[in-house]
Protein backbone atom coordinates (compact mmCIF):
# COMPACT_ATOMS: atom_id res chain seq x y z
CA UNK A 1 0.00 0.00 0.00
CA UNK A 2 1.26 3.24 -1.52
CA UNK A 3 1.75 6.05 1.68
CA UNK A 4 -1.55 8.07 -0.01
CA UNK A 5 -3.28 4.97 -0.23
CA UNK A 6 -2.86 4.58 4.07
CA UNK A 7 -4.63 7.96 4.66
CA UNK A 8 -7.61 6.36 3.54
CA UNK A 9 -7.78 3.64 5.67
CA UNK A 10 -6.23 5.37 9.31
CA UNK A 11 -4.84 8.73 10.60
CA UNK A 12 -1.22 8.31 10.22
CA UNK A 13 0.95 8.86 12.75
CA UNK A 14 4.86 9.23 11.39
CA UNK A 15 8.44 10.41 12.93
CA UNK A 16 11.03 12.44 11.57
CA UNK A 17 14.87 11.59 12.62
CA UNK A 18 18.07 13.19 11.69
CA UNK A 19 21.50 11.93 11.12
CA UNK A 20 24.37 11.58 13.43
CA UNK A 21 27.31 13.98 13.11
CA UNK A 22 29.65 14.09 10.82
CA UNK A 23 32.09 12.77 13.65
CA UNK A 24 29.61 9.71 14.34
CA UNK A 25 28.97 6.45 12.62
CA UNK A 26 25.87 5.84 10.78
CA UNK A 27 25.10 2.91 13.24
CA UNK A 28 24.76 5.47 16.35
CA UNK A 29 21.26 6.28 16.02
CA UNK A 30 20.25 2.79 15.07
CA UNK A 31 19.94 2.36 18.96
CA UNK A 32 17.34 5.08 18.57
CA UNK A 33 15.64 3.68 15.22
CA UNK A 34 14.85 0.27 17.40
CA UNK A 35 13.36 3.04 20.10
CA UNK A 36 11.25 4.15 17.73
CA UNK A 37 10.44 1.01 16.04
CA UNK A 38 8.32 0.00 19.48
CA UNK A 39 5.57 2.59 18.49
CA UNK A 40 5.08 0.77 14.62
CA UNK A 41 4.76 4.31 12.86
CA UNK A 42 3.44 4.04 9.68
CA UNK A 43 6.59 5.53 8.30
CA UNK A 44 9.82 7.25 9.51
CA UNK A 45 11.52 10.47 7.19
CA UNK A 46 15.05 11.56 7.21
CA UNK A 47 16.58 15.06 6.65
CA UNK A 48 18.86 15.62 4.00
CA UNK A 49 20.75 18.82 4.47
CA UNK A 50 20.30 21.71 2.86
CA UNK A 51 22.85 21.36 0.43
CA UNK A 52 21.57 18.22 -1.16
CA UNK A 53 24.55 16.43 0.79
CA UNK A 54 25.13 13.52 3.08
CA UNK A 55 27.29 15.98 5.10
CA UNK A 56 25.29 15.40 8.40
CA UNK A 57 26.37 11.72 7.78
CA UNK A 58 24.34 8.77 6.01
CA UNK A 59 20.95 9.70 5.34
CA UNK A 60 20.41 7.28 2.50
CA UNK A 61 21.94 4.99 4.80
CA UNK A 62 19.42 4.96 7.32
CA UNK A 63 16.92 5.14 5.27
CA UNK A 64 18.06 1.89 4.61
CA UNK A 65 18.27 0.58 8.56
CA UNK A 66 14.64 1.87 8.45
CA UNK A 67 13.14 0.43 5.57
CA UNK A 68 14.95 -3.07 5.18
CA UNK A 69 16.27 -3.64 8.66
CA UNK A 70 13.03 -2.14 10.66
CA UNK A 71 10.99 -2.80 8.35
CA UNK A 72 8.66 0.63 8.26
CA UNK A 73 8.46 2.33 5.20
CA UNK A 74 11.13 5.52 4.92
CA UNK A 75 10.93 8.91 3.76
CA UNK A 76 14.00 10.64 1.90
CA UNK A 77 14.31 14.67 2.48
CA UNK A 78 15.42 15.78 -1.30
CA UNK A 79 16.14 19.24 -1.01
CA UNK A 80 16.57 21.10 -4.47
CA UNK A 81 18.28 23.98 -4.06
CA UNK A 82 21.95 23.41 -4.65
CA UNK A 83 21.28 20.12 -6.71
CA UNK A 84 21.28 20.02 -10.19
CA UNK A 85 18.89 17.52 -12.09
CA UNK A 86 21.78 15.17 -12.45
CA UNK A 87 22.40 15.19 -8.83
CA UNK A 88 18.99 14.41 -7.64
CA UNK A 89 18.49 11.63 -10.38
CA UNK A 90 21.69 10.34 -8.59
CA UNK A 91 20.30 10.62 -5.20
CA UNK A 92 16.82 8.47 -6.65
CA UNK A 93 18.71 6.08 -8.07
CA UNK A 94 20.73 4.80 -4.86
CA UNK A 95 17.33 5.46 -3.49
CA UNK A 96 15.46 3.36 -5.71
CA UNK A 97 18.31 0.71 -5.18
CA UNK A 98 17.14 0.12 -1.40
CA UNK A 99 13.55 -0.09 -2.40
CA UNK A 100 12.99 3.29 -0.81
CA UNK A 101 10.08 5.04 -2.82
CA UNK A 102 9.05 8.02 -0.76
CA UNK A 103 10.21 11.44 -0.74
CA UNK A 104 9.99 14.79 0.83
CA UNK A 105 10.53 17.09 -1.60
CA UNK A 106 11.72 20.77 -0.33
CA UNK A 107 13.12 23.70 -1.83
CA UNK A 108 15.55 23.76 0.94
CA UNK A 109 16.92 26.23 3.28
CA UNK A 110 19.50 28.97 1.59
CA UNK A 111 23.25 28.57 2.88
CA UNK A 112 24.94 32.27 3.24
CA UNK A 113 27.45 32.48 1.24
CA UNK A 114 26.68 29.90 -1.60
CA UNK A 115 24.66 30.55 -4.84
CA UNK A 116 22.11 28.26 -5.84
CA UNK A 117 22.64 25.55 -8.41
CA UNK A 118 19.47 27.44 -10.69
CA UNK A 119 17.95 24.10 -12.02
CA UNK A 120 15.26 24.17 -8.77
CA UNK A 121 14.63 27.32 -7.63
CA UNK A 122 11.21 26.39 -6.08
CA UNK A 123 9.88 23.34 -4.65
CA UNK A 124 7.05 22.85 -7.43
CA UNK A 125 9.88 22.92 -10.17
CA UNK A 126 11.60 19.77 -8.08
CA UNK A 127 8.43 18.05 -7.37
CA UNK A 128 7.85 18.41 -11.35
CA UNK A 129 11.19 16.96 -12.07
CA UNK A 130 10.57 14.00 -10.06
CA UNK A 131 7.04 12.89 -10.91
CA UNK A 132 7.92 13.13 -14.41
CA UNK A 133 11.47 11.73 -14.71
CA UNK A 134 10.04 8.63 -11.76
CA UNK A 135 6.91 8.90 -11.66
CA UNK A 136 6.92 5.70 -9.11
CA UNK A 137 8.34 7.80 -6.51
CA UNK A 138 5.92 8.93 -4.02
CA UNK A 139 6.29 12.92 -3.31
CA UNK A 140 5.30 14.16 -0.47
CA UNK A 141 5.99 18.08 -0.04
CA UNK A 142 6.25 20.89 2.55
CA UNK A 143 3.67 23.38 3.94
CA UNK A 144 2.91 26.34 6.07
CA UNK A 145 0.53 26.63 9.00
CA UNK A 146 1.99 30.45 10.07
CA UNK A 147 2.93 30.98 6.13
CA UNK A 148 6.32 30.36 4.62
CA UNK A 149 8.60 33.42 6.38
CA UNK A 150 9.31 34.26 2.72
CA UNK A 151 5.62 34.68 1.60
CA UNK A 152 4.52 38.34 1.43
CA UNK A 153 0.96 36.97 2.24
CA UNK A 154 -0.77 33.96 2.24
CA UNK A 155 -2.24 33.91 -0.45
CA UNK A 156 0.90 33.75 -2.70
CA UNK A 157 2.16 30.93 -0.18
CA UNK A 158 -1.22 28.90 -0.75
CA UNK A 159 -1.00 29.54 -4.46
CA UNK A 160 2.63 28.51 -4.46
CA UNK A 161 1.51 25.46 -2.77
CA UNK A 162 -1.27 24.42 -5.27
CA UNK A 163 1.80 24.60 -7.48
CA UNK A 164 3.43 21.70 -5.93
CA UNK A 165 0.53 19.84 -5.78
CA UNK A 166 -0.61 19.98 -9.26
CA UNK A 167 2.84 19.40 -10.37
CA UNK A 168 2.50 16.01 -8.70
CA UNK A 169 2.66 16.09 -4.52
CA UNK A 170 0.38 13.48 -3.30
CA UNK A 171 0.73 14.32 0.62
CA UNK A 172 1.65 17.50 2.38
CA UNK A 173 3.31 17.68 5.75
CA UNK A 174 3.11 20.72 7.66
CA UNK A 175 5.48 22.57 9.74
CA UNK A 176 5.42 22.51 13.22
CA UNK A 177 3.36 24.84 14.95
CA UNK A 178 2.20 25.37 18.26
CA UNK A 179 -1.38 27.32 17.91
CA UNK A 180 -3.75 24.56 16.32
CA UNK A 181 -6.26 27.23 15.12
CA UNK A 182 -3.66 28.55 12.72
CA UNK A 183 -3.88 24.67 11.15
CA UNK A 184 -7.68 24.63 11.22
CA UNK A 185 -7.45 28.04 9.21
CA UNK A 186 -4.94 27.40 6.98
CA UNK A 187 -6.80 23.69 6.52
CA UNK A 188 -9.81 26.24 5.53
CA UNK A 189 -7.78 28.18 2.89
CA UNK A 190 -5.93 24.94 1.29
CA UNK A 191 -9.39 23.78 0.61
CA UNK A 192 -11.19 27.11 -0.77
CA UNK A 193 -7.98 27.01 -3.41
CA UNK A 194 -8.79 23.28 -4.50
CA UNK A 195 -6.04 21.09 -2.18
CA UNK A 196 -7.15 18.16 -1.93
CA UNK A 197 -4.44 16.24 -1.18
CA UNK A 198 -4.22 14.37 2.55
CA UNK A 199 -2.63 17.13 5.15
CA UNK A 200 0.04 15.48 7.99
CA UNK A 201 0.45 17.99 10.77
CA UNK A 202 3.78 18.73 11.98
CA UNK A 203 4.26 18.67 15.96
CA UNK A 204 7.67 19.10 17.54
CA UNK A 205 7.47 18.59 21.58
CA UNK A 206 9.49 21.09 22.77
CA UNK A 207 10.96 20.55 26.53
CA UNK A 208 13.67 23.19 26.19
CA UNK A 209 13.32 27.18 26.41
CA UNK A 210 16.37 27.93 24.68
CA UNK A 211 15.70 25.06 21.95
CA UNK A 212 11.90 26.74 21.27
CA UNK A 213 13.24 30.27 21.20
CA UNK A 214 16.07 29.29 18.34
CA UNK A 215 13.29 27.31 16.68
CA UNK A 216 10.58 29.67 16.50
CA UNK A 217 12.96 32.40 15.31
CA UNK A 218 14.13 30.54 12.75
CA UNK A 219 10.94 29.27 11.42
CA UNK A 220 8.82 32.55 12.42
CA UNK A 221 6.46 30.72 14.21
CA UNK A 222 4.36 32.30 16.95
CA UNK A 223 4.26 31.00 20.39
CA UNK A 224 0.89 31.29 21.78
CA UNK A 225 0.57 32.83 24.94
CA UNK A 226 -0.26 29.59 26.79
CA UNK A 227 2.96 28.17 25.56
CA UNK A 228 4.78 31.52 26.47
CA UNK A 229 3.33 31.14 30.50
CA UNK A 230 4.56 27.51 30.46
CA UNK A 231 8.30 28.50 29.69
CA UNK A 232 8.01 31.22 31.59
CA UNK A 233 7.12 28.96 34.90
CA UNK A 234 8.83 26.17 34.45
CA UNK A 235 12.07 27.42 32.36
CA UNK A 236 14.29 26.75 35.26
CA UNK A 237 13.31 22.90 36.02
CA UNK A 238 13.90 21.02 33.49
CA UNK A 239 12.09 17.80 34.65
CA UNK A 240 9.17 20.47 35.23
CA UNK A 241 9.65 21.73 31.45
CA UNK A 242 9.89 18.17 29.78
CA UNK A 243 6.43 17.17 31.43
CA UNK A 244 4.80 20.56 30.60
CA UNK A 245 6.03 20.49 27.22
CA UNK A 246 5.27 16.49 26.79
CA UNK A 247 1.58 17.48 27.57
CA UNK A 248 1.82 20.30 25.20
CA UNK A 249 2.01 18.32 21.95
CA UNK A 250 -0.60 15.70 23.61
CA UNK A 251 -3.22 18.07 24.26
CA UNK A 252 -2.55 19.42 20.40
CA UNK A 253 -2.36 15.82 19.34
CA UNK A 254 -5.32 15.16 20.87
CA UNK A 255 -7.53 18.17 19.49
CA UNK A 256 -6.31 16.98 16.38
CA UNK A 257 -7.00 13.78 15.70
CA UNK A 258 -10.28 14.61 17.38
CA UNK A 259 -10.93 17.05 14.35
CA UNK A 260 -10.36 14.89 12.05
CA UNK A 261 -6.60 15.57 10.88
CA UNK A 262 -5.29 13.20 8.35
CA UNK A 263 -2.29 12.64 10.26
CA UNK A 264 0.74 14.09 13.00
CA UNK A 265 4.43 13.88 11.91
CA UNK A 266 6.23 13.77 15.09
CA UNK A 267 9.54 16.03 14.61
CA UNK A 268 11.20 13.79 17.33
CA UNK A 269 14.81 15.15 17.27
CA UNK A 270 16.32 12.02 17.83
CA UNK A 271 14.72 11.99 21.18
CA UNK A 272 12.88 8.57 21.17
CA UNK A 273 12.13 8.47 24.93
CA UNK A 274 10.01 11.62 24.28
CA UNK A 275 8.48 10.30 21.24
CA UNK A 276 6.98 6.80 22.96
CA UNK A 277 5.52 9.04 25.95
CA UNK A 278 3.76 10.82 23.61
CA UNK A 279 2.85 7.60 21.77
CA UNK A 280 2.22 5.88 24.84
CA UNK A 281 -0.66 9.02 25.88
CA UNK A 282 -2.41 9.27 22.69
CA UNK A 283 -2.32 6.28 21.29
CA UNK A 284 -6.03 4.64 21.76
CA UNK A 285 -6.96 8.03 20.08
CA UNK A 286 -5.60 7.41 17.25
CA UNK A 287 -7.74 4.01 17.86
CA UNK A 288 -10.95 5.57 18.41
CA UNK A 289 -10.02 7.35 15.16
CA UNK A 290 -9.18 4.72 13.19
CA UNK A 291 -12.25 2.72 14.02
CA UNK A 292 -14.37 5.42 13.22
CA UNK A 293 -12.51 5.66 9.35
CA UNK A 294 -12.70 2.02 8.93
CA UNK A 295 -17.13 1.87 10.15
CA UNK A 296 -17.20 5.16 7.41
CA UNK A 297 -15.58 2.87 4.70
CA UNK A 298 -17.46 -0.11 5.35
């Protein structure tokens, strides 16, 4: 079953890891990967960096631990920004040699300093490439809750993302955010422009102020004022601030799956004790959810 096919039949609940540094073996987060194999996601993605690169160390290669070792079906970053058609035919090709199918494809973050390759300027002209050049690949692609920080409005970020998904994205996952009415809106606009395509939301648990703080600024997402009391209490405990922020993403999880979401992508930063609590707590949700699905398809 193809990973648009699943959304049909359950809300999906996937994890995103990232490789080891450069100064550690591939085989140092497999202790992790076998974590995180416990909670049987229905898949597992891996960041690529930015400059189309295995410089973080191995990601094809644990793609590989995940999908032929583990056994659970793994997602390949692509990034497109500094990699020229040759180079991402490359990168599908070793893909395509592990049996590994899926894709995220992203225009990628810019590096200071270093000029673009020119061939993918924009995530729909990647996503174009790939669905016509292997059109067996599954591509999944990127959106925007809080709007891309590079959008002068939304709605040249929500026509930008039709883009992608007429030029052949099958599944969106969203960035994290931390306000789920800004998901329930933007849900509202995707729709209104003709997306029809199954929606993942993006939650990252976030247990650390200074880790939240470099995140949000980076990403320009807003933290909500109920977030912003949290820190603000419990910033100096940090037991205190890994249960607070623990039952952060629950209670968003929760409301989510609860309105119907097609699915949460876990941004688990490698942390898999923090990813199977939050497994552990909203698990016969996703349940109650899927048995409701299954009695609408019967």
């Amino acid at each position: 079953m193809s990973l648009t096919e699943l959304f049909k039949t359950k809300t999906v609940f996937s994890l995103e890891v990232f490789p080891p540094k450069k100064s550690s073996p591939t085989e140092a987060i497999l202790p992790t990967l076998k974590r995180l194999q416990s909670i049987h996601p229905d898949f597992i993605s891996v960041t690529l960096g930015a400059g189309g690169t295995d410089h973080c160390n191995g990601t094809v290669e644990i793609a590989n631990l995940i999908q032929n070792q583990l056994d659970i079906p793994a997602v390949s970053h692509v990034p497109g920004l500094y990699q020229s058609k040759e180079d991402v035919l490359a990168l599908l090709d070793r893909l395509d040699s592990i049996n590994v199918k899926n894709i995220l494809a992203l225009r990628g973050d810019r590096i200071p300093g270093k000029e673009p390759v020119g061939d993918f300027n924009h995530a729909n002209e990647l996503v174009a490439f790939v669905h016509e050049q292997r059109p067996d690949f599954s591509i999944a692609s990127a959106c925007y809750p809080n709007c891309h920080t590079e959008a002068p409005d939304f709605v040249n970020d929500i026509t930008h993302l039709k883009q992608k998904v007429d030029a052949g994205a099958d599944h969106l996952i969203s960035q994290l955010f931390f306000d789920n009415q800004a998901f329930y809106d933007f849900k509202e606009k995707t729709e209104l422009a003709g997306i029809h395509v199954p929606i993942e939301a993006g939650i990252m648990p976030c247990t650390n102020k200074n880790q939240i703080e470099r995140i949000t600024q980076i990403s320009g997402v807003p933290i909500p004022k109920k977030f912003a009391a949290i820190m603000d209490r419990y910033q100096n405990s940090e037991e205190a601030m890994l249960d607070a922020g623990i039952a952060f993403a629950v209670d968003q999880i929760i409301d989510l799956v609860s309105q119907g979401v097609d699915g949460i992508h876990l941004y688990t930063m490698n942390k898999s004790k923090i990813a199977k609590r939050i497994w552990n707590e909203t698990r016969s949700v996703f349940e109650a959810a899927d048995t409701s699905i299954q009695k609408d398809h019967a």
